[in-house]
PDB file of N, CA and C in Angstrom:
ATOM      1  N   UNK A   1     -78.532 -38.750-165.240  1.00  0.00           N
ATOM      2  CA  UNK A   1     -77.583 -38.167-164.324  1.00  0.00           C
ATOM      3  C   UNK A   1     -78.219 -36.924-163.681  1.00  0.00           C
ATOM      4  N   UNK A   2     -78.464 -36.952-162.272  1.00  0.00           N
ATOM      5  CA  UNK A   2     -78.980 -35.841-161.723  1.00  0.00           C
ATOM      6  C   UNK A   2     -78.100 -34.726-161.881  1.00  0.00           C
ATOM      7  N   UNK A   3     -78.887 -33.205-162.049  1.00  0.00           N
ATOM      8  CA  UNK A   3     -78.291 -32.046-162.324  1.00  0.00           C
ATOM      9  C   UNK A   3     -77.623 -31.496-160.579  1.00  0.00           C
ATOM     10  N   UNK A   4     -76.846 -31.079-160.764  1.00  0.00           N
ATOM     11  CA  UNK A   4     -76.159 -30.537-159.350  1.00  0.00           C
ATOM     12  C   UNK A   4     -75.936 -28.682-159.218  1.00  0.00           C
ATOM     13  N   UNK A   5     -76.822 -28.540-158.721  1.00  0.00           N
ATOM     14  CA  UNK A   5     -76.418 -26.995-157.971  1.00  0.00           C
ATOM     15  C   UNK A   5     -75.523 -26.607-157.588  1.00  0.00           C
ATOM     16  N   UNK A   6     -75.196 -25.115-158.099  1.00  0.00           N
ATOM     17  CA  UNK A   6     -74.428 -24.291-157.061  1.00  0.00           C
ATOM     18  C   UNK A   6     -74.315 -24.055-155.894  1.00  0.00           C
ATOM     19  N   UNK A   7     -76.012 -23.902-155.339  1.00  0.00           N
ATOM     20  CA  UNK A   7     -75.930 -23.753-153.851  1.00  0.00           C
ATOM     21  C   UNK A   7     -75.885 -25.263-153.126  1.00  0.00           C
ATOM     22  N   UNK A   8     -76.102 -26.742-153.898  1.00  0.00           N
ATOM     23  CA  UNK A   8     -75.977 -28.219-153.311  1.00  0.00           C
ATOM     24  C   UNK A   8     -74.160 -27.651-152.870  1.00  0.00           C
ATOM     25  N   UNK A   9     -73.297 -27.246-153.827  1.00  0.00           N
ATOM     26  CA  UNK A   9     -72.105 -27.248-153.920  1.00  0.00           C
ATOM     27  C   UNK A   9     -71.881 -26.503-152.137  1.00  0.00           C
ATOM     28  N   UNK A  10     -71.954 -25.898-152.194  1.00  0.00           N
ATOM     29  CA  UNK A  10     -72.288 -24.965-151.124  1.00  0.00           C
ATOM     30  C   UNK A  10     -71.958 -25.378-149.714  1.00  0.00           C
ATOM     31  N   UNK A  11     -73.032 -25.849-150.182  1.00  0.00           N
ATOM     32  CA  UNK A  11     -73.983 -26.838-148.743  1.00  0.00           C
ATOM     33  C   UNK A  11     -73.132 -27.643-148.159  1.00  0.00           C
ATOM     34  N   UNK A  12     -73.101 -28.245-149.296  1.00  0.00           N
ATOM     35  CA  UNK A  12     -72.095 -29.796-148.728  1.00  0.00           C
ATOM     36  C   UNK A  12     -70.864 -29.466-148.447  1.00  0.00           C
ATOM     37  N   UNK A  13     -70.044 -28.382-148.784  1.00  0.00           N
ATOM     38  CA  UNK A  13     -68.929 -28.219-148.221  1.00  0.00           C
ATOM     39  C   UNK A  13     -68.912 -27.238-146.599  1.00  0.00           C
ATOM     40  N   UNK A  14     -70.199 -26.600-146.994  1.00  0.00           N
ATOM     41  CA  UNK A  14     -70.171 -26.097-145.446  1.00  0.00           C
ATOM     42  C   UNK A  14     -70.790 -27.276-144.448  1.00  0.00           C
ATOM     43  N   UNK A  15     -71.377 -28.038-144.471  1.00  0.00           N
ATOM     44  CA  UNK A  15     -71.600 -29.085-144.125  1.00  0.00           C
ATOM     45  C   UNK A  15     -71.807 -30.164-144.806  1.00  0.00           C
ATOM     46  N   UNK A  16     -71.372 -31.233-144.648  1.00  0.00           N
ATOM     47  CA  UNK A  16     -72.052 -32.738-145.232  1.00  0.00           C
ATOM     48  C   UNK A  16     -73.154 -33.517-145.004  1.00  0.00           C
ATOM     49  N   UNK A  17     -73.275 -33.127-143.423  1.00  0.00           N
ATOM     50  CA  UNK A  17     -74.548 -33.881-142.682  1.00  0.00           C
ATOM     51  C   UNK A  17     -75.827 -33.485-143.136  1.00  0.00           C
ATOM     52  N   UNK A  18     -75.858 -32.067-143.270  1.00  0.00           N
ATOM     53  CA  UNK A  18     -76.733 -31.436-143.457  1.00  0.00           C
ATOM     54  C   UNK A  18     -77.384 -31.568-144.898  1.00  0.00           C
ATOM     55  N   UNK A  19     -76.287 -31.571-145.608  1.00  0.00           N
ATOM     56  CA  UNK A  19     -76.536 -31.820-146.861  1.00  0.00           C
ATOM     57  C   UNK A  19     -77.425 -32.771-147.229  1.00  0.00           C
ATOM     58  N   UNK A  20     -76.454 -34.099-146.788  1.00  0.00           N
ATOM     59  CA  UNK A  20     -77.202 -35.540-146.797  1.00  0.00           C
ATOM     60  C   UNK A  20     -78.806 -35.391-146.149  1.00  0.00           C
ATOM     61  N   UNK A  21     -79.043 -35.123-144.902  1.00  0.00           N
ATOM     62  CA  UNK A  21     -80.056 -35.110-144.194  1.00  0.00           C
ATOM     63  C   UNK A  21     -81.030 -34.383-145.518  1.00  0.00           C
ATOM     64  N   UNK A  22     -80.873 -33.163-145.431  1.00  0.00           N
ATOM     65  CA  UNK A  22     -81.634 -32.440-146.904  1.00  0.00           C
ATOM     66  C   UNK A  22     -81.823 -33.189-148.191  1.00  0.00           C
ATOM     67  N   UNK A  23     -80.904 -33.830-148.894  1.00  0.00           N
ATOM     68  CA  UNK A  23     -81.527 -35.125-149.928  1.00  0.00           C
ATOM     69  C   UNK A  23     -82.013 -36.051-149.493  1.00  0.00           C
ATOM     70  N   UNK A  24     -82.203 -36.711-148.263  1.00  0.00           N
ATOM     71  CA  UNK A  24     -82.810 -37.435-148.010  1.00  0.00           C
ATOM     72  C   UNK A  24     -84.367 -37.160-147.160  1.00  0.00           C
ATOM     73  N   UNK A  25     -84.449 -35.825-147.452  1.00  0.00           N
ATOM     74  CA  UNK A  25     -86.002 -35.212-146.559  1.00  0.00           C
ATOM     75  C   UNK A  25     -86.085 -35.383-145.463  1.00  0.00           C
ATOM     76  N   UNK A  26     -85.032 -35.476-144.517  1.00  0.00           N
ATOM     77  CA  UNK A  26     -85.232 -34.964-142.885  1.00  0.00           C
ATOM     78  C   UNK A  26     -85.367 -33.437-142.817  1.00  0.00           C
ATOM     79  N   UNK A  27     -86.595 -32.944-142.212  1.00  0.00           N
ATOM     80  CA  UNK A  27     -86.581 -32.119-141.725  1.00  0.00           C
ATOM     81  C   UNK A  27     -85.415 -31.319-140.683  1.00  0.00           C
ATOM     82  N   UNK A  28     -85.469 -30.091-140.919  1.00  0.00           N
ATOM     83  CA  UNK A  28     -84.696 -29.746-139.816  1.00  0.00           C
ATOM     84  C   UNK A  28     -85.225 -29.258-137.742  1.00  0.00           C
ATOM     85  N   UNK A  29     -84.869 -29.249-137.033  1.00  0.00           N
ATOM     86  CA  UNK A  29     -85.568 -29.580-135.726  1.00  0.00           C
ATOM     87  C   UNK A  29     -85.771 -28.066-135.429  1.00  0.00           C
ATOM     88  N   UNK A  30     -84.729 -26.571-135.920  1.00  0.00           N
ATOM     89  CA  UNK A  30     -84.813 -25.689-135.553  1.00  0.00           C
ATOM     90  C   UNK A  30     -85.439 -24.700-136.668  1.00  0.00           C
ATOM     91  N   UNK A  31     -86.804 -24.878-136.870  1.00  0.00           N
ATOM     92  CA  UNK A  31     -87.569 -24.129-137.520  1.00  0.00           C
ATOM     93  C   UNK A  31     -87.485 -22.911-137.203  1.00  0.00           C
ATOM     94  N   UNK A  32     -87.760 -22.610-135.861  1.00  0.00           N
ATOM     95  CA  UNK A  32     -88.316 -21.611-135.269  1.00  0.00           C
ATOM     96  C   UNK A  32     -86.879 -20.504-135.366  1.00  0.00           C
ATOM     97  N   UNK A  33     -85.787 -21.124-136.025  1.00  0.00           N
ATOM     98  CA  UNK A  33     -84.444 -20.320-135.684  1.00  0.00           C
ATOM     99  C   UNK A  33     -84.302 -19.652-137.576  1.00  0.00           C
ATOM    100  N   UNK A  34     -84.467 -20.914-138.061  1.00  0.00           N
ATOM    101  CA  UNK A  34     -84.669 -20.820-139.607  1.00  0.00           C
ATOM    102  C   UNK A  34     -85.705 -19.754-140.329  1.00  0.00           C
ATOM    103  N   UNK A  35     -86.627 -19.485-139.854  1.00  0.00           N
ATOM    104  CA  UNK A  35     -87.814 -18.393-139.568  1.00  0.00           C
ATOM    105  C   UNK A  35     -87.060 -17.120-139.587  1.00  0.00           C
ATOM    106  N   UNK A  36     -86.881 -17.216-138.519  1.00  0.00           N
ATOM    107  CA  UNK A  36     -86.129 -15.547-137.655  1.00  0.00           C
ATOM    108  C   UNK A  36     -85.121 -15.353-138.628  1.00  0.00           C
ATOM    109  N   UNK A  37     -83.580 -16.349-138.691  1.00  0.00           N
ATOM    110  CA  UNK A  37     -82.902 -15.775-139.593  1.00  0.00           C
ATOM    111  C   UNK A  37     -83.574 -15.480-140.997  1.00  0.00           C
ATOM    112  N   UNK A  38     -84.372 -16.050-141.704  1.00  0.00           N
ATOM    113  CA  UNK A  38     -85.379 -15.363-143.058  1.00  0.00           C
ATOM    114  C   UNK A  38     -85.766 -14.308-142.667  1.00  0.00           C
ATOM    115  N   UNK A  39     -86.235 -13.896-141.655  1.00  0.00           N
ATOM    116  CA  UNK A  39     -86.865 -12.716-141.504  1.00  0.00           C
ATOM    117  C   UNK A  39     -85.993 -11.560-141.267  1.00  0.00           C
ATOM    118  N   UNK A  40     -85.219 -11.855-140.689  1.00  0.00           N
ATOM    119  CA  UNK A  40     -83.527 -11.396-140.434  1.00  0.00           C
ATOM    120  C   UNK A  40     -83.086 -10.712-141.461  1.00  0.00           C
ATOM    121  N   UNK A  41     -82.894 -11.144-142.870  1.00  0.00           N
ATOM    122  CA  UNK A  41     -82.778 -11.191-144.078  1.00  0.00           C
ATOM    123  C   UNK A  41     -83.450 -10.423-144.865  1.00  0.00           C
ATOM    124  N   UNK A  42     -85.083 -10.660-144.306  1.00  0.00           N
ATOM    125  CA  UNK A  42     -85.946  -9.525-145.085  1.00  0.00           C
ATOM    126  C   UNK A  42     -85.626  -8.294-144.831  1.00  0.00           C
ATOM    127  N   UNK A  43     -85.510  -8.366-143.811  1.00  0.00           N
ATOM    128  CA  UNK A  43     -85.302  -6.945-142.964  1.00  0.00           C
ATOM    129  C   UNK A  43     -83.602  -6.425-143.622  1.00  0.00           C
ATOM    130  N   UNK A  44     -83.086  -7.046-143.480  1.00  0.00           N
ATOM    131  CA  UNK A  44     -81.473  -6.515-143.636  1.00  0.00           C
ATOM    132  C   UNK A  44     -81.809  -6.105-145.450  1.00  0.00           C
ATOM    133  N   UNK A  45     -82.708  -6.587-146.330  1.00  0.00           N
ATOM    134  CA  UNK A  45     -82.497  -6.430-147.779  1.00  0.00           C
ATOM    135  C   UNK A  45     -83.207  -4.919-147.555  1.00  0.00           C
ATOM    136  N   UNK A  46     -84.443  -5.161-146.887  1.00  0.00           N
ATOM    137  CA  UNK A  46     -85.247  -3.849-147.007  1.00  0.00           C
ATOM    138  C   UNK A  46     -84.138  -2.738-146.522  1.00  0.00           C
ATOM    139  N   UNK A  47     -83.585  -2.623-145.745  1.00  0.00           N
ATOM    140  CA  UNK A  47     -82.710  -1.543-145.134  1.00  0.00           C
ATOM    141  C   UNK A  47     -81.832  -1.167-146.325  1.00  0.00           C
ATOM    142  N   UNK A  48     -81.118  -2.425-146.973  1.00  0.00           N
ATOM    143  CA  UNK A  48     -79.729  -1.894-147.613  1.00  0.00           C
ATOM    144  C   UNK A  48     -80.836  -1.310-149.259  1.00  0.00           C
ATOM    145  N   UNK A  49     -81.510  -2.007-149.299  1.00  0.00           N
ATOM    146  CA  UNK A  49     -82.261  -1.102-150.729  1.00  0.00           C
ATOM    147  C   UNK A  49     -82.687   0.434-150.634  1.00  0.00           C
ATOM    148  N   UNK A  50     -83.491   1.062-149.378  1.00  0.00           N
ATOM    149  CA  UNK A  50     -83.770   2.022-148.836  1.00  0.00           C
ATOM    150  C   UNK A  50     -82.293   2.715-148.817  1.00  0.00           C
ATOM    151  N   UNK A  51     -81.295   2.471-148.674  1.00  0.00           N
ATOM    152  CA  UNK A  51     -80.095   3.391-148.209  1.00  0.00           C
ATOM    153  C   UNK A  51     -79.941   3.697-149.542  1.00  0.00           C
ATOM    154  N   UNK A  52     -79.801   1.863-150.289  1.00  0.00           N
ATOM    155  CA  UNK A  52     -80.103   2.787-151.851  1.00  0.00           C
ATOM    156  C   UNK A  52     -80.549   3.835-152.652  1.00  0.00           C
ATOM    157  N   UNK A  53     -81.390   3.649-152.499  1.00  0.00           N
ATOM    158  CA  UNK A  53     -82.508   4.996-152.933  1.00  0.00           C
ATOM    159  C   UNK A  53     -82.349   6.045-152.366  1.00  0.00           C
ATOM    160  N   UNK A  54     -82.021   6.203-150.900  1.00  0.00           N
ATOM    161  CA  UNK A  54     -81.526   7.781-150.644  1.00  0.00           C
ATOM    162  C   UNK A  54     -80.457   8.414-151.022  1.00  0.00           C
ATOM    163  N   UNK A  55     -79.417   7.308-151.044  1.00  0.00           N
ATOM    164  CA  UNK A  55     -77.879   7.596-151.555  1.00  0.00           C
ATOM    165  C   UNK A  55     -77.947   8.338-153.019  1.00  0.00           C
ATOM    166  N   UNK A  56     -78.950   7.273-153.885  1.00  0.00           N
ATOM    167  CA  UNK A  56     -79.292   8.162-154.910  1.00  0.00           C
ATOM    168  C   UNK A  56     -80.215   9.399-155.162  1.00  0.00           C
ATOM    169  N   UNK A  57     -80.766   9.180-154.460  1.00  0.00           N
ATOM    170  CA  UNK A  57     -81.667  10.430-154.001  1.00  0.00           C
ATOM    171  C   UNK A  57     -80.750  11.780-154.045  1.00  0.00           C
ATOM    172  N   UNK A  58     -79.998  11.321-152.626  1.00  0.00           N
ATOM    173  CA  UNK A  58     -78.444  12.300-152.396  1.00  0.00           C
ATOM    174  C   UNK A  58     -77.620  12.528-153.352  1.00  0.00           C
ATOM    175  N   UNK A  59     -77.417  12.046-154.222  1.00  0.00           N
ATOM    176  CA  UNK A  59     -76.469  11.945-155.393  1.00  0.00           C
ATOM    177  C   UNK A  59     -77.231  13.149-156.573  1.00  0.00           C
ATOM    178  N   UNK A  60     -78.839  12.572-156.561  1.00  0.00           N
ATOM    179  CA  UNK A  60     -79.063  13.645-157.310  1.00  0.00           C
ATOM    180  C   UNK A  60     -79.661  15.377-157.430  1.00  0.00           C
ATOM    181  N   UNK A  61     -79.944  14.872-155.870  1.00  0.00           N
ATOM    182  CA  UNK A  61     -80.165  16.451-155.281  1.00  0.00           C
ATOM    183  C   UNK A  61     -78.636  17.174-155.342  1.00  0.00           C
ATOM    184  N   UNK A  62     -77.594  16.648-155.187  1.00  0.00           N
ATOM    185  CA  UNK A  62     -76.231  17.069-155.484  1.00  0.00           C
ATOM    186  C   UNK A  62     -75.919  17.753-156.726  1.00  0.00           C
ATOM    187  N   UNK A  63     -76.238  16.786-157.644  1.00  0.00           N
ATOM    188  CA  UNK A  63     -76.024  17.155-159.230  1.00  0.00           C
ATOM    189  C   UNK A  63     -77.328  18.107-159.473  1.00  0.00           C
ATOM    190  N   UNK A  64     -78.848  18.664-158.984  1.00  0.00           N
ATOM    191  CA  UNK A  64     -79.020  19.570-159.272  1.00  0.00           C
ATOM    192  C   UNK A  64     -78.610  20.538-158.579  1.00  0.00           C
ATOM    193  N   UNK A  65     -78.314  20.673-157.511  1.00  0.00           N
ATOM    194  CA  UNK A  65     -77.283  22.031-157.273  1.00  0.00           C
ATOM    195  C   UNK A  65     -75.802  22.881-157.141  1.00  0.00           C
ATOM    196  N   UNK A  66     -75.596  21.438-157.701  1.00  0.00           N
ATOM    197  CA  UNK A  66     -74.537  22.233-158.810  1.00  0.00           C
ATOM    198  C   UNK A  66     -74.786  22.332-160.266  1.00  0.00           C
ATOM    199  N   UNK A  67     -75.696  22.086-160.762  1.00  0.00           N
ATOM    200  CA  UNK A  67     -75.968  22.602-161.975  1.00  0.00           C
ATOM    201  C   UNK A  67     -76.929  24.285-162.211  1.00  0.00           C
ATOM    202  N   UNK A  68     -77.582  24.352-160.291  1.00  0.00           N
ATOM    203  CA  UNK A  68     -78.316  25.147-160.061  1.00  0.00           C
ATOM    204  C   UNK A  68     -76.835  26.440-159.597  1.00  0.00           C
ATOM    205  N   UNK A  69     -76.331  26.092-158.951  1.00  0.00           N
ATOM    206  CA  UNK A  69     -74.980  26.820-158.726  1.00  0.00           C
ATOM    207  C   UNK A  69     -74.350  27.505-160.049  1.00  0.00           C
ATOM    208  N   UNK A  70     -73.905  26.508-160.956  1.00  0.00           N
ATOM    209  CA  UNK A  70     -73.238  26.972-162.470  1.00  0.00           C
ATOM    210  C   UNK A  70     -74.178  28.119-163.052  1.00  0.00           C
ATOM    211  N   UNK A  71     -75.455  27.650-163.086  1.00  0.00           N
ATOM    212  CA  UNK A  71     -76.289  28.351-163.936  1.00  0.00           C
ATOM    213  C   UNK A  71     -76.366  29.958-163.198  1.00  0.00           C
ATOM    214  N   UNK A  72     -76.195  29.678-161.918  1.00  0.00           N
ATOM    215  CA  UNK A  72     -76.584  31.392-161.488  1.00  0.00           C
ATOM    216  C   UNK A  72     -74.839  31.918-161.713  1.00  0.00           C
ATOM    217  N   UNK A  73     -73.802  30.925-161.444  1.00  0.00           N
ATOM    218  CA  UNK A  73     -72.458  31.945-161.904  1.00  0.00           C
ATOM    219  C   UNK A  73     -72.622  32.506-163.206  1.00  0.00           C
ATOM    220  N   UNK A  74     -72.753  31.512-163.867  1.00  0.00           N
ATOM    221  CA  UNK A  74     -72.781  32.163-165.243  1.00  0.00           C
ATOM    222  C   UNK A  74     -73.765  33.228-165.974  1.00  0.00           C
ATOM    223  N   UNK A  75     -75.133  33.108-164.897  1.00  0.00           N
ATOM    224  CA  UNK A  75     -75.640  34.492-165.480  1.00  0.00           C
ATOM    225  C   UNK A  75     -75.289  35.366-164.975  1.00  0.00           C
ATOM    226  N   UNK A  76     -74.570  35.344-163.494  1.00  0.00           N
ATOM    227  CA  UNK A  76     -74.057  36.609-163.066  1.00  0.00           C
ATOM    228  C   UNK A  76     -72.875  37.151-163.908  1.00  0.00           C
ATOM    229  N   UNK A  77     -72.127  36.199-164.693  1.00  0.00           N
ATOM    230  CA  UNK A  77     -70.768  36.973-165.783  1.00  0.00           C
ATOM    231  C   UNK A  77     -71.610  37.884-166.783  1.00  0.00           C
TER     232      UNK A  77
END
């Protein structure tokens, strides 16, 4: 009994044709579109990881100055 995917699941409900065509090894005709959106993708991951890292970046330049803040109130008491 062949094993069935999550993303087969997917597929076939966002399309059927496509699906079928894909188990049966037809190529698809719009490579050149299939490309771009991958690359599309690279690009959109690289961006949202980078925001990552600054956000945290931001987060922790935050938390040292308020720890840099506390420390000078309290030696001024």
């Amino acid at each position: 009994m062949p094993i069935i995917r999550a993303s087969e699941i997917g597929s076939y409900l966002y399309c059927r044709r496509a699906w079928r065509y894909r188990k049966e090894g037809v190529e698809s005709e719009n490579q050149a579109e299939l490309a771009a959106g991958t690359e599309l993708h690279r690009q959109h991951g690289r961006k949202t990881l980078s925001a990552l890292l600054w956000r945290t970046l931001g987060m922790i330049l935050l938390l040292a100055a308020i720890l840099t803040l506390t420390a000078y109130c309290a030696a001024q008491l």
